[in-house]
Protein backbone atom coordinates (compact mmCIF):
# COMPACT_ATOMS: atom_id res chain seq x y z
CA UNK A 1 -18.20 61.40 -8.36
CA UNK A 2 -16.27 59.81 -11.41
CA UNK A 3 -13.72 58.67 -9.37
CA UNK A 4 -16.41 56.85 -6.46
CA UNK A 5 -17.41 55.12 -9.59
CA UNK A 6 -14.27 53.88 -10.80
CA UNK A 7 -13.26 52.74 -7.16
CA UNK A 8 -16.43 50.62 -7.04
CA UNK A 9 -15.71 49.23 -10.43
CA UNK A 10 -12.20 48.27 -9.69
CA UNK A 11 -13.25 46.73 -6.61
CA UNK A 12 -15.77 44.77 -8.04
CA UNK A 13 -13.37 43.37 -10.97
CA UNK A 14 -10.69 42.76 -7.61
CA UNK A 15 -13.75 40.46 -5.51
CA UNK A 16 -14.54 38.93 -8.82
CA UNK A 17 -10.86 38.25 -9.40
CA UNK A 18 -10.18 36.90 -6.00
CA UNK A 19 -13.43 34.82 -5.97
CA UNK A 20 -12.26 33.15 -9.28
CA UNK A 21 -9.52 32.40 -7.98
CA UNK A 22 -10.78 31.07 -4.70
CA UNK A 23 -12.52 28.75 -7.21
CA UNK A 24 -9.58 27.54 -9.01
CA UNK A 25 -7.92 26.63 -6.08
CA UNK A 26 -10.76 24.95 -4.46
CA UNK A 27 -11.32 22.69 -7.94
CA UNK A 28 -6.99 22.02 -7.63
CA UNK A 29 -8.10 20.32 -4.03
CA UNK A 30 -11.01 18.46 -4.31
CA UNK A 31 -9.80 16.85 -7.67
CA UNK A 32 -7.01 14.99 -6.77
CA UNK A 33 -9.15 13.89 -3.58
CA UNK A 34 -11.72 12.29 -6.06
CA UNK A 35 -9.07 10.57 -8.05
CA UNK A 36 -7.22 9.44 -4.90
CA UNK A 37 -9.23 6.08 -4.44
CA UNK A 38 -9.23 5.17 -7.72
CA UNK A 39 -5.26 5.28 -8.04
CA UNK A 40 -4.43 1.39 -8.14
CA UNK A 41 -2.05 -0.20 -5.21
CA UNK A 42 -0.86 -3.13 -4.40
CA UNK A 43 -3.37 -5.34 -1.64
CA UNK A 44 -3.70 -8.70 0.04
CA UNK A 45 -6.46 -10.60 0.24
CA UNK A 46 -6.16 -13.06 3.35
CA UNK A 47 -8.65 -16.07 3.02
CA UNK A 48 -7.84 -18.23 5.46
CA UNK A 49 -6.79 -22.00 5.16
CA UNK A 50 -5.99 -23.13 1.49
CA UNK A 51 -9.62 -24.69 0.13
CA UNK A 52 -7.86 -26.49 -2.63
CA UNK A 53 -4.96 -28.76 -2.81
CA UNK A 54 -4.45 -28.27 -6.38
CA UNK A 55 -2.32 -25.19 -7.01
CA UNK A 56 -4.42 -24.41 -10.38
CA UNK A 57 -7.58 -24.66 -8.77
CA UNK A 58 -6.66 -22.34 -6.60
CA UNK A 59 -5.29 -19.72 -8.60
CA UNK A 60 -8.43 -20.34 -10.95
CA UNK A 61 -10.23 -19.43 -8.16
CA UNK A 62 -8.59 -16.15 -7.07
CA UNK A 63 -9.30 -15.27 -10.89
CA UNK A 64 -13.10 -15.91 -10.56
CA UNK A 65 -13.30 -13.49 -7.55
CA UNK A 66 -11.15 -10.80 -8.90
CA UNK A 67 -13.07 -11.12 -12.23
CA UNK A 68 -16.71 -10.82 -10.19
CA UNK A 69 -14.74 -7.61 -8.74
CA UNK A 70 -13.50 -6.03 -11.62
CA UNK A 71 -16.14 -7.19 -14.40
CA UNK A 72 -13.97 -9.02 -16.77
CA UNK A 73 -11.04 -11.77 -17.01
CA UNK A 74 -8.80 -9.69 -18.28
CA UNK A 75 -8.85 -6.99 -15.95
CA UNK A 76 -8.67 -9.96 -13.24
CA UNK A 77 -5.86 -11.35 -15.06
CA UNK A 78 -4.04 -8.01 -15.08
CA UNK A 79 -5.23 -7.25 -11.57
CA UNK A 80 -3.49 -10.17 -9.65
CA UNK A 81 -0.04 -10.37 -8.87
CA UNK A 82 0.15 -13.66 -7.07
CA UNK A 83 -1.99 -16.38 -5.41
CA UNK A 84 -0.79 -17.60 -2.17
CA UNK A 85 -1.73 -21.33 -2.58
CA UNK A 86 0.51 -23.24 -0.30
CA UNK A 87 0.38 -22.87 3.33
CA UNK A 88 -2.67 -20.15 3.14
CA UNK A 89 -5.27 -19.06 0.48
CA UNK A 90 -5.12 -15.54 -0.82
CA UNK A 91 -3.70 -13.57 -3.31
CA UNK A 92 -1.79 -9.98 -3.93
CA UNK A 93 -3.74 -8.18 -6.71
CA UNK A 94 -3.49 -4.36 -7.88
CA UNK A 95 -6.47 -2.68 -7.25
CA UNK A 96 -8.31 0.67 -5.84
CA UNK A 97 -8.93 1.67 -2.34
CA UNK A 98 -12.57 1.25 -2.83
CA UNK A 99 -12.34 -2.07 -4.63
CA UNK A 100 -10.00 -3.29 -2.30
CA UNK A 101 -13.19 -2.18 0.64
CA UNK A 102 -15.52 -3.88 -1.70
CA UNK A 103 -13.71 -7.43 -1.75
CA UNK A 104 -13.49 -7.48 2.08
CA UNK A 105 -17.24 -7.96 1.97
CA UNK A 106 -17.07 -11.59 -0.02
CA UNK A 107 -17.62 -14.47 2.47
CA UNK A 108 -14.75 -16.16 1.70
CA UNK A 109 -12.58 -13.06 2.92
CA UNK A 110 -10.81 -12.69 6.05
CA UNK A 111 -9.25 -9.22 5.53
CA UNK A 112 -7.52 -7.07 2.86
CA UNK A 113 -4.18 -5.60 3.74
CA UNK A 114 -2.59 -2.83 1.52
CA UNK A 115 0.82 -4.15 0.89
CA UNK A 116 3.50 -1.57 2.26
CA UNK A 117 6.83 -1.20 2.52
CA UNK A 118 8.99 -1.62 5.80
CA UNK A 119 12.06 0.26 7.07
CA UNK A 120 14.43 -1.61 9.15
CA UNK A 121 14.37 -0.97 13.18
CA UNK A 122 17.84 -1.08 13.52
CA UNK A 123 21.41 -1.30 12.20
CA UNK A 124 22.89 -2.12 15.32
CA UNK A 125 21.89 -5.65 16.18
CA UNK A 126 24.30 -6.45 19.08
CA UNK A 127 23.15 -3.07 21.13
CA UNK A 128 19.53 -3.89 20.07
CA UNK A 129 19.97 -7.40 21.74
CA UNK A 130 21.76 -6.56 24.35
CA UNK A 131 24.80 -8.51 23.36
CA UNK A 132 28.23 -6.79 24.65
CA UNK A 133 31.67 -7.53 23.97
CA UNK A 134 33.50 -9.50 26.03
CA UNK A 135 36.27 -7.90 27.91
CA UNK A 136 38.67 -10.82 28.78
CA UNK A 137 40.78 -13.27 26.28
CA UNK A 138 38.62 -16.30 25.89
CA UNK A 139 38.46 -18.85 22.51
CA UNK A 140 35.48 -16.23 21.90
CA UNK A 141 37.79 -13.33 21.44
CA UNK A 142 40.09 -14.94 19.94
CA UNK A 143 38.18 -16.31 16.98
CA UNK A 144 37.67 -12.85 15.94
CA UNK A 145 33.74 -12.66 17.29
CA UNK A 146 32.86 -13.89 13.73
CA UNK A 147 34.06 -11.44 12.32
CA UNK A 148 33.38 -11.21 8.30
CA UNK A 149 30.45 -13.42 8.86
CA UNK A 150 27.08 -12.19 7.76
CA UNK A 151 23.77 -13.67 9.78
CA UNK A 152 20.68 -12.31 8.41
CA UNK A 153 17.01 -13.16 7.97
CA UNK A 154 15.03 -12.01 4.89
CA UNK A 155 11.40 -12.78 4.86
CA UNK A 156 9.93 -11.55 1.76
């Protein structure tokens, strides 16, 4: 009978042992899901047309939003990384996934992009093109097919 009783106590510490840890695992998951959105990233804020023809004004005014976001200037100040003010109105400003969700509802916003970064397609141009060697001598072949010479388009 003594031994009955030490079976049931020795399962009862290993389902108490295996429920904590069920626990402890479960609280390793769901943390670092409710800290997820508030990790800062990098967005833009499209608004459309420039409103202002005055660079100043305009940055002023990507301030005054961010700082109607984020509750202060300084946080607004720290917040945005640049105001597009020439040939569109927006601005790139570090913020959270929700905040970035709440901006998109002002008015003057037409979307919010989170910024990301871009691998190339390709490394081999001519194949990509569809641009083959030529197999005769011409003055194209001859000139070395540019060879040496870099073309290349960076838009940043």
């Amino acid at each position: 009978m003594e031994t009955n009783s030490g079976n049931k106590r020795c399962a009862r510490k290993v389902q108490l042992l295996v429920t904590s840890a069920l626990l402890l695992l479960q609280n390793f998951l769901i943390i670092p899901q409710i800290f997820a959105d508030e990790i800062s990233s990098v967005h833009i804020v499209y608004m459309g047309d420039k409103l202002y023809h005055n660079t100043e004004t305009t940055k002023k005014y990507h301030q005054n939003m961010l700082t109607s976001l984020l509750g202060s200037k300084e946080a607004a100040k720290n917040s945005l990384l640049y105001s597009y003010k020439h040939g569109f109105s927006g601005f790139a400003a570090r913020m959270s996934k929700s905040q970035a969700q709440d901006i998109a509802k002002f008015p003057e916003v037409v979307s919010v992009i989170p910024n990301g970064i871009h691998k190339l397609h390709t490394t081999r141009s001519w194949d990509f093109i569809g641009v083959h060697h030529p197999s005769s001598k011409t003055v194209f072949t001859e000139s070395n097919l540019g060879e040496g010479t870099i073309i290349g388009v960076i838009d940043t």
